[in-house]
N, C-alpha and C. Protein backbone atom coordinates (compact mmCIF):
# COMPACT_ATOMS: atom_id res chain seq x y z
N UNK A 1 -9.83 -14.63 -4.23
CA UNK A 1 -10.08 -13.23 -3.98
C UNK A 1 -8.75 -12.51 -3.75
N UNK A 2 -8.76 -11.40 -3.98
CA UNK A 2 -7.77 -10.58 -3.98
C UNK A 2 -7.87 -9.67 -3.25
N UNK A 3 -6.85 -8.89 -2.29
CA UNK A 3 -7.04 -8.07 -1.70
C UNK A 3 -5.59 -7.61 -1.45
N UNK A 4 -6.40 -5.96 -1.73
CA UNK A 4 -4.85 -4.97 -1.55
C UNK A 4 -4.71 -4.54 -0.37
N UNK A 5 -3.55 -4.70 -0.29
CA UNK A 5 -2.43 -4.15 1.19
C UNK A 5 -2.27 -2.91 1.04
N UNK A 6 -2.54 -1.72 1.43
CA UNK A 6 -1.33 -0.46 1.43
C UNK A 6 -1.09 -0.18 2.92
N UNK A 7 0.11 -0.05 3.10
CA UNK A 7 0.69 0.42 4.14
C UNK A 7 1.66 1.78 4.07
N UNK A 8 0.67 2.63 4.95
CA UNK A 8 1.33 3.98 4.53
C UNK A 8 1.38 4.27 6.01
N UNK A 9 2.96 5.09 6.17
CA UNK A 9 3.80 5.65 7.35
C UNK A 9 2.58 7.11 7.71
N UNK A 10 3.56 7.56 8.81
CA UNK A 10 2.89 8.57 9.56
C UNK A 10 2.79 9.57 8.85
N UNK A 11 1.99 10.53 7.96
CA UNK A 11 2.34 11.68 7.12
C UNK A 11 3.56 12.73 7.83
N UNK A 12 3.27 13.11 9.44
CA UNK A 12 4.63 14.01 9.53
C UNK A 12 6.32 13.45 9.53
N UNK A 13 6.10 11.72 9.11
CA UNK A 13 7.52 11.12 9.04
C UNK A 13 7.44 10.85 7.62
N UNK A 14 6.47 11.13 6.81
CA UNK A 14 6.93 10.95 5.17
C UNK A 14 7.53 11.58 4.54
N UNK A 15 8.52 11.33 3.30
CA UNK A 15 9.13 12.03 2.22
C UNK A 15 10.41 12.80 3.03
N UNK A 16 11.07 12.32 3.88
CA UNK A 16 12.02 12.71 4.58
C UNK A 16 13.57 12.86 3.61
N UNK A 17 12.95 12.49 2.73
CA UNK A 17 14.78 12.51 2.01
C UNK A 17 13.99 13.81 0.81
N UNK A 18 12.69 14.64 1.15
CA UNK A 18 12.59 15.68 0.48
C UNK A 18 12.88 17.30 1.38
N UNK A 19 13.61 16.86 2.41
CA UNK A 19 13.10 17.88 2.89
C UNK A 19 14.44 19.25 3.07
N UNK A 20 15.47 19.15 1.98
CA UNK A 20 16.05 19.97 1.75
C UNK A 20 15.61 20.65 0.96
N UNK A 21 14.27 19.94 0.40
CA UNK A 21 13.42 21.44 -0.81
C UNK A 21 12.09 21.37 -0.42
N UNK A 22 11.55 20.70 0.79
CA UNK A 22 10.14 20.90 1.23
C UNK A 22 10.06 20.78 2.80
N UNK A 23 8.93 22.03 3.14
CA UNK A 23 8.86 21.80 4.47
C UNK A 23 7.88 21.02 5.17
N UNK A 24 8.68 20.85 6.17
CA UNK A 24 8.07 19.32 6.92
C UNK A 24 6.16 19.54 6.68
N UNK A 25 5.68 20.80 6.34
CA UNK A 25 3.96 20.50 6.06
C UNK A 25 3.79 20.32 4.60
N UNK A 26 4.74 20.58 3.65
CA UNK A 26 4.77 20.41 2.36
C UNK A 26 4.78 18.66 2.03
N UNK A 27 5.30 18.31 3.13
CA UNK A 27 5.92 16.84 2.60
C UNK A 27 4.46 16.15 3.17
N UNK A 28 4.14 16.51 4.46
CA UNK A 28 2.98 16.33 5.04
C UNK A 28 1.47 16.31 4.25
N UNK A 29 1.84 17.13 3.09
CA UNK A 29 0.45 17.81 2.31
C UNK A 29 0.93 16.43 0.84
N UNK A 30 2.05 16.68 0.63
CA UNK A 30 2.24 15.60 -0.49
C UNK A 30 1.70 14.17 -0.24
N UNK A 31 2.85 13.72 1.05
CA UNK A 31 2.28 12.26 1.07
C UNK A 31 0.50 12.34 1.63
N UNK A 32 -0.06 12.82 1.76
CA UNK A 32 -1.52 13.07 1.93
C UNK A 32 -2.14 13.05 0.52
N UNK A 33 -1.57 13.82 -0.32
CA UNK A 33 -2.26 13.94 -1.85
C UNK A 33 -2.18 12.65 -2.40
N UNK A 34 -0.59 12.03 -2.35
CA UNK A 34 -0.46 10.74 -2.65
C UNK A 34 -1.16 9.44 -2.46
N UNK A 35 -1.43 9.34 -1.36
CA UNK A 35 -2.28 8.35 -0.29
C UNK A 35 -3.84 8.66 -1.15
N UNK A 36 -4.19 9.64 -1.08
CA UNK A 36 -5.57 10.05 -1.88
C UNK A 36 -5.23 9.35 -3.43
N UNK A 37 -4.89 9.86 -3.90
CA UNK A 37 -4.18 9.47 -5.80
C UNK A 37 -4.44 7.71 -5.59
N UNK A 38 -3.57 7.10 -4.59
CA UNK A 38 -3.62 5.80 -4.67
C UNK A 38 -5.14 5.07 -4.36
N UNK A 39 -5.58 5.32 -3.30
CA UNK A 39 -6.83 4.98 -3.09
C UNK A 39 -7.70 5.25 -3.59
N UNK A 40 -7.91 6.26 -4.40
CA UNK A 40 -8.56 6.45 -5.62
C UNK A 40 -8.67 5.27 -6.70
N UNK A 41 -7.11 5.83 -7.62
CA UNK A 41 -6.96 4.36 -8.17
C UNK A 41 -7.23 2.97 -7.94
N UNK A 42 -6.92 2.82 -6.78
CA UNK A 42 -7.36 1.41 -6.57
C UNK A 42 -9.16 0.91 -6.33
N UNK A 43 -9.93 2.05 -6.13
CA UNK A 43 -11.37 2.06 -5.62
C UNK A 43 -11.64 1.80 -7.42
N UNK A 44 -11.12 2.18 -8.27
CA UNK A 44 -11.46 2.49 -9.44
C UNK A 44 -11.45 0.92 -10.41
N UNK A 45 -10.64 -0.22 -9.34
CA UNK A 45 -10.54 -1.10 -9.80
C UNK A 45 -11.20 -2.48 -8.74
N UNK A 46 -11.23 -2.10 -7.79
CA UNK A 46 -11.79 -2.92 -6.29
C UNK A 46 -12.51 -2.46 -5.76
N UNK A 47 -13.35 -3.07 -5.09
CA UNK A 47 -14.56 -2.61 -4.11
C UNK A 47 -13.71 -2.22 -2.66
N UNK A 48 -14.38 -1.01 -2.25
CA UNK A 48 -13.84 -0.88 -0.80
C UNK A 48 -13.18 -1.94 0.43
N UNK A 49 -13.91 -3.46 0.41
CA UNK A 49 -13.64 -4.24 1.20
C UNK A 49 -12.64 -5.12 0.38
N UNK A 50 -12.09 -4.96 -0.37
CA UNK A 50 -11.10 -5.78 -1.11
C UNK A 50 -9.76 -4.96 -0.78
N UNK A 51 -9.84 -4.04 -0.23
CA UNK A 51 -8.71 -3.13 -0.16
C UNK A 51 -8.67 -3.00 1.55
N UNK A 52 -7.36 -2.85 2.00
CA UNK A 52 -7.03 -2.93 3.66
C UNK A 52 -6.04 -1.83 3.70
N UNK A 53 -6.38 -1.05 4.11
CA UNK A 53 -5.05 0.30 4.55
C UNK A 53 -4.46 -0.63 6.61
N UNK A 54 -2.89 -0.05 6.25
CA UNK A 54 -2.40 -0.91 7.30
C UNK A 54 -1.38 0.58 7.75
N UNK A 55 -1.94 1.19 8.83
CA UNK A 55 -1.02 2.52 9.35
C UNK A 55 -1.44 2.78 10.94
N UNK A 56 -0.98 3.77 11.28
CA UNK A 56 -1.16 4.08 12.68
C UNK A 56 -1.80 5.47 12.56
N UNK A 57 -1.13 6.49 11.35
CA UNK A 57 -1.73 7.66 10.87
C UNK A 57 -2.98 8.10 11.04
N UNK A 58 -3.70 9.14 11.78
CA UNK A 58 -4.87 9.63 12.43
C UNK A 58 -5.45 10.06 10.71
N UNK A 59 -5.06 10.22 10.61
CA UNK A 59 -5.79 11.06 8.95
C UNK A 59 -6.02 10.45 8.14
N UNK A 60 -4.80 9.34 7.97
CA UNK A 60 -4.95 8.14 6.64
C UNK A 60 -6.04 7.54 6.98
N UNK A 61 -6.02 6.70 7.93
CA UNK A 61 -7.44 5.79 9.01
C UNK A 61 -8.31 6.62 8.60
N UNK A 62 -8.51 7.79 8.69
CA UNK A 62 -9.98 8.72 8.37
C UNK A 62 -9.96 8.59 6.71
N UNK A 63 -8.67 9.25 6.25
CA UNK A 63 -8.90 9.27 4.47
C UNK A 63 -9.59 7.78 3.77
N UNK A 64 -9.22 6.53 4.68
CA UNK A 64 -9.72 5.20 4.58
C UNK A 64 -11.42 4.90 5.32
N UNK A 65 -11.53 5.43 5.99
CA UNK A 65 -13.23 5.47 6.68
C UNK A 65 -13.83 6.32 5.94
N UNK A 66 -13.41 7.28 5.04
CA UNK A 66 -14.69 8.02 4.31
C UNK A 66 -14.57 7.38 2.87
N UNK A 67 -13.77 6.37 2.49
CA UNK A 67 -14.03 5.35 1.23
C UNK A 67 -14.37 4.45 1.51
N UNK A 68 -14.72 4.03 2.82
CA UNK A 68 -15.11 2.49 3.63
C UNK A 68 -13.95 1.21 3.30
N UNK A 69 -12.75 2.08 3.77
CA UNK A 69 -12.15 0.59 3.37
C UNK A 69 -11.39 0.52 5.07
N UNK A 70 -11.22 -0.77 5.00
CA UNK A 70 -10.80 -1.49 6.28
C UNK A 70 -9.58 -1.01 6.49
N UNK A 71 -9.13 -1.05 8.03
CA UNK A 71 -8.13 -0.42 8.32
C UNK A 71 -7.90 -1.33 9.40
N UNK A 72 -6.29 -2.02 9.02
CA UNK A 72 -5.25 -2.39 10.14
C UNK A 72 -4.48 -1.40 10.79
N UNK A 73 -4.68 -1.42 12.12
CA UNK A 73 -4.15 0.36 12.80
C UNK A 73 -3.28 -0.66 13.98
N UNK A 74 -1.88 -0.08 13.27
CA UNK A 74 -0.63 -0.18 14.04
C UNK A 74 -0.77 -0.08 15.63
N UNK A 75 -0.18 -0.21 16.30
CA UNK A 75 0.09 0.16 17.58
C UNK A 75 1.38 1.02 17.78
N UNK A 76 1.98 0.93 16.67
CA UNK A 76 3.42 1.75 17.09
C UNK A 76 3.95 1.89 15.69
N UNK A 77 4.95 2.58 15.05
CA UNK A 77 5.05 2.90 13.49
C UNK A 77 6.47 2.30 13.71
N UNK A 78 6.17 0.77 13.02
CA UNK A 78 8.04 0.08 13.52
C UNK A 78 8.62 -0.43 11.80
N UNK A 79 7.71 0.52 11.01
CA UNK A 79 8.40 0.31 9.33
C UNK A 79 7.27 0.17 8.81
N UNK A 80 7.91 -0.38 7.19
CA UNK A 80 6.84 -0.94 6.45
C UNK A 80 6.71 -2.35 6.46
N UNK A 81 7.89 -3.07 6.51
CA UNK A 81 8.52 -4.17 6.46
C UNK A 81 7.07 -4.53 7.30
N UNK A 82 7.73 -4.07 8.97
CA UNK A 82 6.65 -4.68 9.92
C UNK A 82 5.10 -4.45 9.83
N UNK A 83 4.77 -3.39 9.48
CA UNK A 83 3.64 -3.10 9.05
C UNK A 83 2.84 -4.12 7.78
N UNK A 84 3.71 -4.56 6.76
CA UNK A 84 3.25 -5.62 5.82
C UNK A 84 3.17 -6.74 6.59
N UNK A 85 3.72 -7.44 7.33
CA UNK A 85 4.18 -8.53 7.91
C UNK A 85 2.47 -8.86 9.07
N UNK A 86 2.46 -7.84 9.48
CA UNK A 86 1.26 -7.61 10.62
C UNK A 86 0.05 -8.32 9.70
N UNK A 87 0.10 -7.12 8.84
CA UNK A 87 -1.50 -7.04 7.91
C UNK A 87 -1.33 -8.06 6.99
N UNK A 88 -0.27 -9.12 6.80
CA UNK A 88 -0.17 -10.40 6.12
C UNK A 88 -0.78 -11.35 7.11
N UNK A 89 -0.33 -11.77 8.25
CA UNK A 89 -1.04 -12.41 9.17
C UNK A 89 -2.31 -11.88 9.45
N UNK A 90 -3.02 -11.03 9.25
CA UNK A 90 -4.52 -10.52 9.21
C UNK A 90 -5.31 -11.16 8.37
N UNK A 91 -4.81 -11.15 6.84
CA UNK A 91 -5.10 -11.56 5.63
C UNK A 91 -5.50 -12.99 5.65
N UNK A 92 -4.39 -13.74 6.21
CA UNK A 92 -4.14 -15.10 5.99
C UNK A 92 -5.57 -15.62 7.05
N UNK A 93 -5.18 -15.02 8.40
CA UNK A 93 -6.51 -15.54 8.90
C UNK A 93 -8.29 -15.08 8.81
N UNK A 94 -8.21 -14.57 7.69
CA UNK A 94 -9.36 -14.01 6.60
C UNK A 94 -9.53 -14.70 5.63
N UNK A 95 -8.59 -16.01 5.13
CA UNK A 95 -8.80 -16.86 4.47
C UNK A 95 -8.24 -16.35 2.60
N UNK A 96 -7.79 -15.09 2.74
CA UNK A 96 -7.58 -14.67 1.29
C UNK A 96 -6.38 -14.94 0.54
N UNK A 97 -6.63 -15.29 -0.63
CA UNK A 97 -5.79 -16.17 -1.51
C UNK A 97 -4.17 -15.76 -1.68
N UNK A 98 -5.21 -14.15 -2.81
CA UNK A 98 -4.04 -13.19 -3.46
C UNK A 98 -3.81 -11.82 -2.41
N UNK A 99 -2.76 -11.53 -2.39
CA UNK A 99 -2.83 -10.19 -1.67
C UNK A 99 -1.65 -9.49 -3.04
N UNK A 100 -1.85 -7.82 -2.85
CA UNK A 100 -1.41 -7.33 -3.74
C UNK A 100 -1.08 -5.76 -3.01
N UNK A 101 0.58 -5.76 -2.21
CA UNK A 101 0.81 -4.77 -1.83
C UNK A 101 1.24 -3.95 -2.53
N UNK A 102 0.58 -2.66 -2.07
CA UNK A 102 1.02 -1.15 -3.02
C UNK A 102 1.18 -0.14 -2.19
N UNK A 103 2.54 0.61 -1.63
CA UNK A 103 2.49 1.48 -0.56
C UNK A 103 2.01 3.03 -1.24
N UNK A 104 1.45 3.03 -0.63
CA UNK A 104 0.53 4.48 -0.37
C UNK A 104 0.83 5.71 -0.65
N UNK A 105 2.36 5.67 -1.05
CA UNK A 105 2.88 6.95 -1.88
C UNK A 105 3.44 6.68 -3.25
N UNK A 106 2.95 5.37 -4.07
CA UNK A 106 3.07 5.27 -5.36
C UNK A 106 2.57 6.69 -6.44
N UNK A 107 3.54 7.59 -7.04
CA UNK A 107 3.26 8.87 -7.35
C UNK A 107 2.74 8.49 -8.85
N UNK A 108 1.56 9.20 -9.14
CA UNK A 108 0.81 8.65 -10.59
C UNK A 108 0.36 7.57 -11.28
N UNK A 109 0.30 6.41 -9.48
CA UNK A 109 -0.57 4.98 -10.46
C UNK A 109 -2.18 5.66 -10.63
N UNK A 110 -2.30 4.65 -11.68
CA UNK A 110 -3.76 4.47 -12.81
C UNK A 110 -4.20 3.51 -12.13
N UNK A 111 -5.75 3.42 -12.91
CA UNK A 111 -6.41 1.81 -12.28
C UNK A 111 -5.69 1.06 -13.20
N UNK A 112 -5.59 0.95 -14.30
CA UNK A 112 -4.73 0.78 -15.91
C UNK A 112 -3.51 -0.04 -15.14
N UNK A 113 -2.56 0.55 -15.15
CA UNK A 113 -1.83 -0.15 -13.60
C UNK A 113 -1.59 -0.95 -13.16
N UNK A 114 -2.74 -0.97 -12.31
CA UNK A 114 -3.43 -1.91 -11.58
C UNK A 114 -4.25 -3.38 -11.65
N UNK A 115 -5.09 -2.83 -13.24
CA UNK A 115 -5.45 -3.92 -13.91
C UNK A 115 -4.11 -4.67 -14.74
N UNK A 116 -3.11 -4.38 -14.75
CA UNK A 116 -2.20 -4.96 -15.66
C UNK A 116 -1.58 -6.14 -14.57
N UNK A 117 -0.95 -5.16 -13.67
CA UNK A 117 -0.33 -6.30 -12.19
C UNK A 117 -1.36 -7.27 -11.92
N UNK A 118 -2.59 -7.10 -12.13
CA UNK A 118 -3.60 -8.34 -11.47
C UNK A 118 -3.52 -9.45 -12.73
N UNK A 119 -3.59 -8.67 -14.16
CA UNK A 119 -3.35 -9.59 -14.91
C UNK A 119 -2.08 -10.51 -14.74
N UNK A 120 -1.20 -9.81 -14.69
CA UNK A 120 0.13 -10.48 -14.91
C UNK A 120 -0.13 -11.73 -13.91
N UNK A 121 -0.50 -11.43 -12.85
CA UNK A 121 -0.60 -12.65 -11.36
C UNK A 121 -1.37 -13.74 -12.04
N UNK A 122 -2.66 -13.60 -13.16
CA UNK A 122 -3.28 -15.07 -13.72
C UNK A 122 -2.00 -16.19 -14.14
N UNK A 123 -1.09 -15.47 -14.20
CA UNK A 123 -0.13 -17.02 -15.20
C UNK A 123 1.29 -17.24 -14.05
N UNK A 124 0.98 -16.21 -13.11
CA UNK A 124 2.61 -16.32 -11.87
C UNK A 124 1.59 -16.16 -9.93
N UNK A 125 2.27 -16.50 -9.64
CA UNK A 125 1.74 -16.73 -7.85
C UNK A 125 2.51 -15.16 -7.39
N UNK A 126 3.58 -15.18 -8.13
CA UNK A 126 4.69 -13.93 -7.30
C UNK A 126 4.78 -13.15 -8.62
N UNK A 127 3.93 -11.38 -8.54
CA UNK A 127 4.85 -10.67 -9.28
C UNK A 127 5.21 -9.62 -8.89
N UNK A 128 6.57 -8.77 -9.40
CA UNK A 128 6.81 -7.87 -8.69
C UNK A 128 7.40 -7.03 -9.38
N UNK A 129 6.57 -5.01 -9.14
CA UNK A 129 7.06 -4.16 -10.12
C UNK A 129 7.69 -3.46 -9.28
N UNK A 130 9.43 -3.56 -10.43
CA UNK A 130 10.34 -2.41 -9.74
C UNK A 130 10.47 -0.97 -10.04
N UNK A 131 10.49 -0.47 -9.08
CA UNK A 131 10.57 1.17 -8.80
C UNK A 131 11.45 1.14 -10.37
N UNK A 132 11.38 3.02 -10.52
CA UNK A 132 11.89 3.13 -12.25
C UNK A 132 13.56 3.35 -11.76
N UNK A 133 13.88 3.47 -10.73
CA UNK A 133 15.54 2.88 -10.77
C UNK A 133 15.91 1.88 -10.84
N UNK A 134 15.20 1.04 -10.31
CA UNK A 134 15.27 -0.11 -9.76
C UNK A 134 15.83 -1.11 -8.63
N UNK A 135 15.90 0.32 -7.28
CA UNK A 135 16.46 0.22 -6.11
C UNK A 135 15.23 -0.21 -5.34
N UNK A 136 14.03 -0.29 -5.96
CA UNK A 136 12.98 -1.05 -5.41
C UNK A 136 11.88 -1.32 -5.76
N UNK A 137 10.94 -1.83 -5.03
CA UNK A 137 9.47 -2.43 -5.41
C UNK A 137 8.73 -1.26 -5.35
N UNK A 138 8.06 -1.24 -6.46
CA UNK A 138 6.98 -0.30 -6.42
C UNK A 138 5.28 -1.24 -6.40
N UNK A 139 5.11 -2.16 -6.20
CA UNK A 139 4.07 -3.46 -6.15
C UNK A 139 4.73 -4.55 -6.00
N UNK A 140 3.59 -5.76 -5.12
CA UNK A 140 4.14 -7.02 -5.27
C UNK A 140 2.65 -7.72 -5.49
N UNK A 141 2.58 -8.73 -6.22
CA UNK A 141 1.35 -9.34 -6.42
C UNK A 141 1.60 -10.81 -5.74
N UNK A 142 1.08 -11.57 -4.48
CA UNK A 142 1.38 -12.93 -4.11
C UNK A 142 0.62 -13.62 -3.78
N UNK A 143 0.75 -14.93 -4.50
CA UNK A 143 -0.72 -15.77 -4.26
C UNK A 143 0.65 -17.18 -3.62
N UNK A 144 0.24 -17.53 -1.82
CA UNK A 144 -0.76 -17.05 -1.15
C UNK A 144 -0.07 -15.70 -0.69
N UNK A 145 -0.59 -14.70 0.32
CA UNK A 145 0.07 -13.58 0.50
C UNK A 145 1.11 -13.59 1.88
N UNK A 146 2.00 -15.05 2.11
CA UNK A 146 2.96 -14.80 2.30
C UNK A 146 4.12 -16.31 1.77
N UNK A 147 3.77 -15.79 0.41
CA UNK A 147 4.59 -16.54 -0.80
C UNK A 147 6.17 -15.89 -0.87
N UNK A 148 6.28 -15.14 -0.62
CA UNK A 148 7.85 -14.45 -0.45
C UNK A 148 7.69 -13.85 0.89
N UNK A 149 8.70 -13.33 1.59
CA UNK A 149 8.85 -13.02 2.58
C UNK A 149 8.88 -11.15 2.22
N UNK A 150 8.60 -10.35 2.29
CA UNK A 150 8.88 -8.82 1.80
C UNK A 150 9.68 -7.94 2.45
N UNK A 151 10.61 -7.32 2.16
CA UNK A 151 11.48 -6.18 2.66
C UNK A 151 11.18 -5.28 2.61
N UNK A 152 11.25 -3.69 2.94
CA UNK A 152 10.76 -2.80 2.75
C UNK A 152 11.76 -1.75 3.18
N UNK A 153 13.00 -0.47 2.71
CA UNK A 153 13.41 -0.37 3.20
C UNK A 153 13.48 1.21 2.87
């Protein structure tokens, strides 16, 4: 079984390296649209309980209770890094195989996407798509789901 990770930050601490051209409710309203866009997509390919939102965020937790998907709720917002790390030890003692993290402000994933990364994981345990610079991960697919250790930065 497979099950997706997203771990998405506090909306009024998101998109902080936008905010010489957006104001702090603009960035607030984006990573909100974003978070929606993704969970969408992913409902489009997984059933609600195959999917785990992992945040502390009062709104995301709600944007995740009116799609019925499970929610790991932080106690304190100490990254993503730590935030994956948490909701990996959740996973593991849930017994699930594959986990397949996707943070929550991926801008314009498809289910399409989505179905491709799950494919790719039938023939590899570890895959991983880099951001279009390639200064980072934009997905990681890991069977079991703590087959690499993850950074997040």
């Amino acid at each position: 079984m497979i099950n997706v990770l997203i771990p998405i930050k506090d909306f009024a601490r998101a998109k902080q390296r936008l905010q010489a051209i957006l104001s702090p409710d603009e960035r607030w309203r984006l990573a909100e649209a974003m978070f929606s866009d993704v969970l969408d997509a992913l409902l489009s390919t997984f059933d609600p309980e195959c999917i785990t939102v992992v945040t502390r965020d009062e709104r995301a937790i709600a944007m995740a209770a009116e799609r019925h998907i499970p929610v790991i709720q932080e106690s304190e917002n100490r990254g993503e890094t730590e935030a994956v790390a948490l909701a990996v030890e959740a996973l593991i003692q849930r017994d699930v195989q594959t986990m397949l993290v996707i943070p929550g402000d991926i801008p314009l994933i498809t289910g399409q996407d989505i179905q491709e990364i799950v494919e790719a994981g039938r023939s590899a345990d570890v895959v991983l798509v880099p951001s279009r610079d390639g200064r980072g991960t934009n997905a990681a697919l890991l069977t079991p789901p703590d087959a690499l250790p993850l950074r997040f930065g």
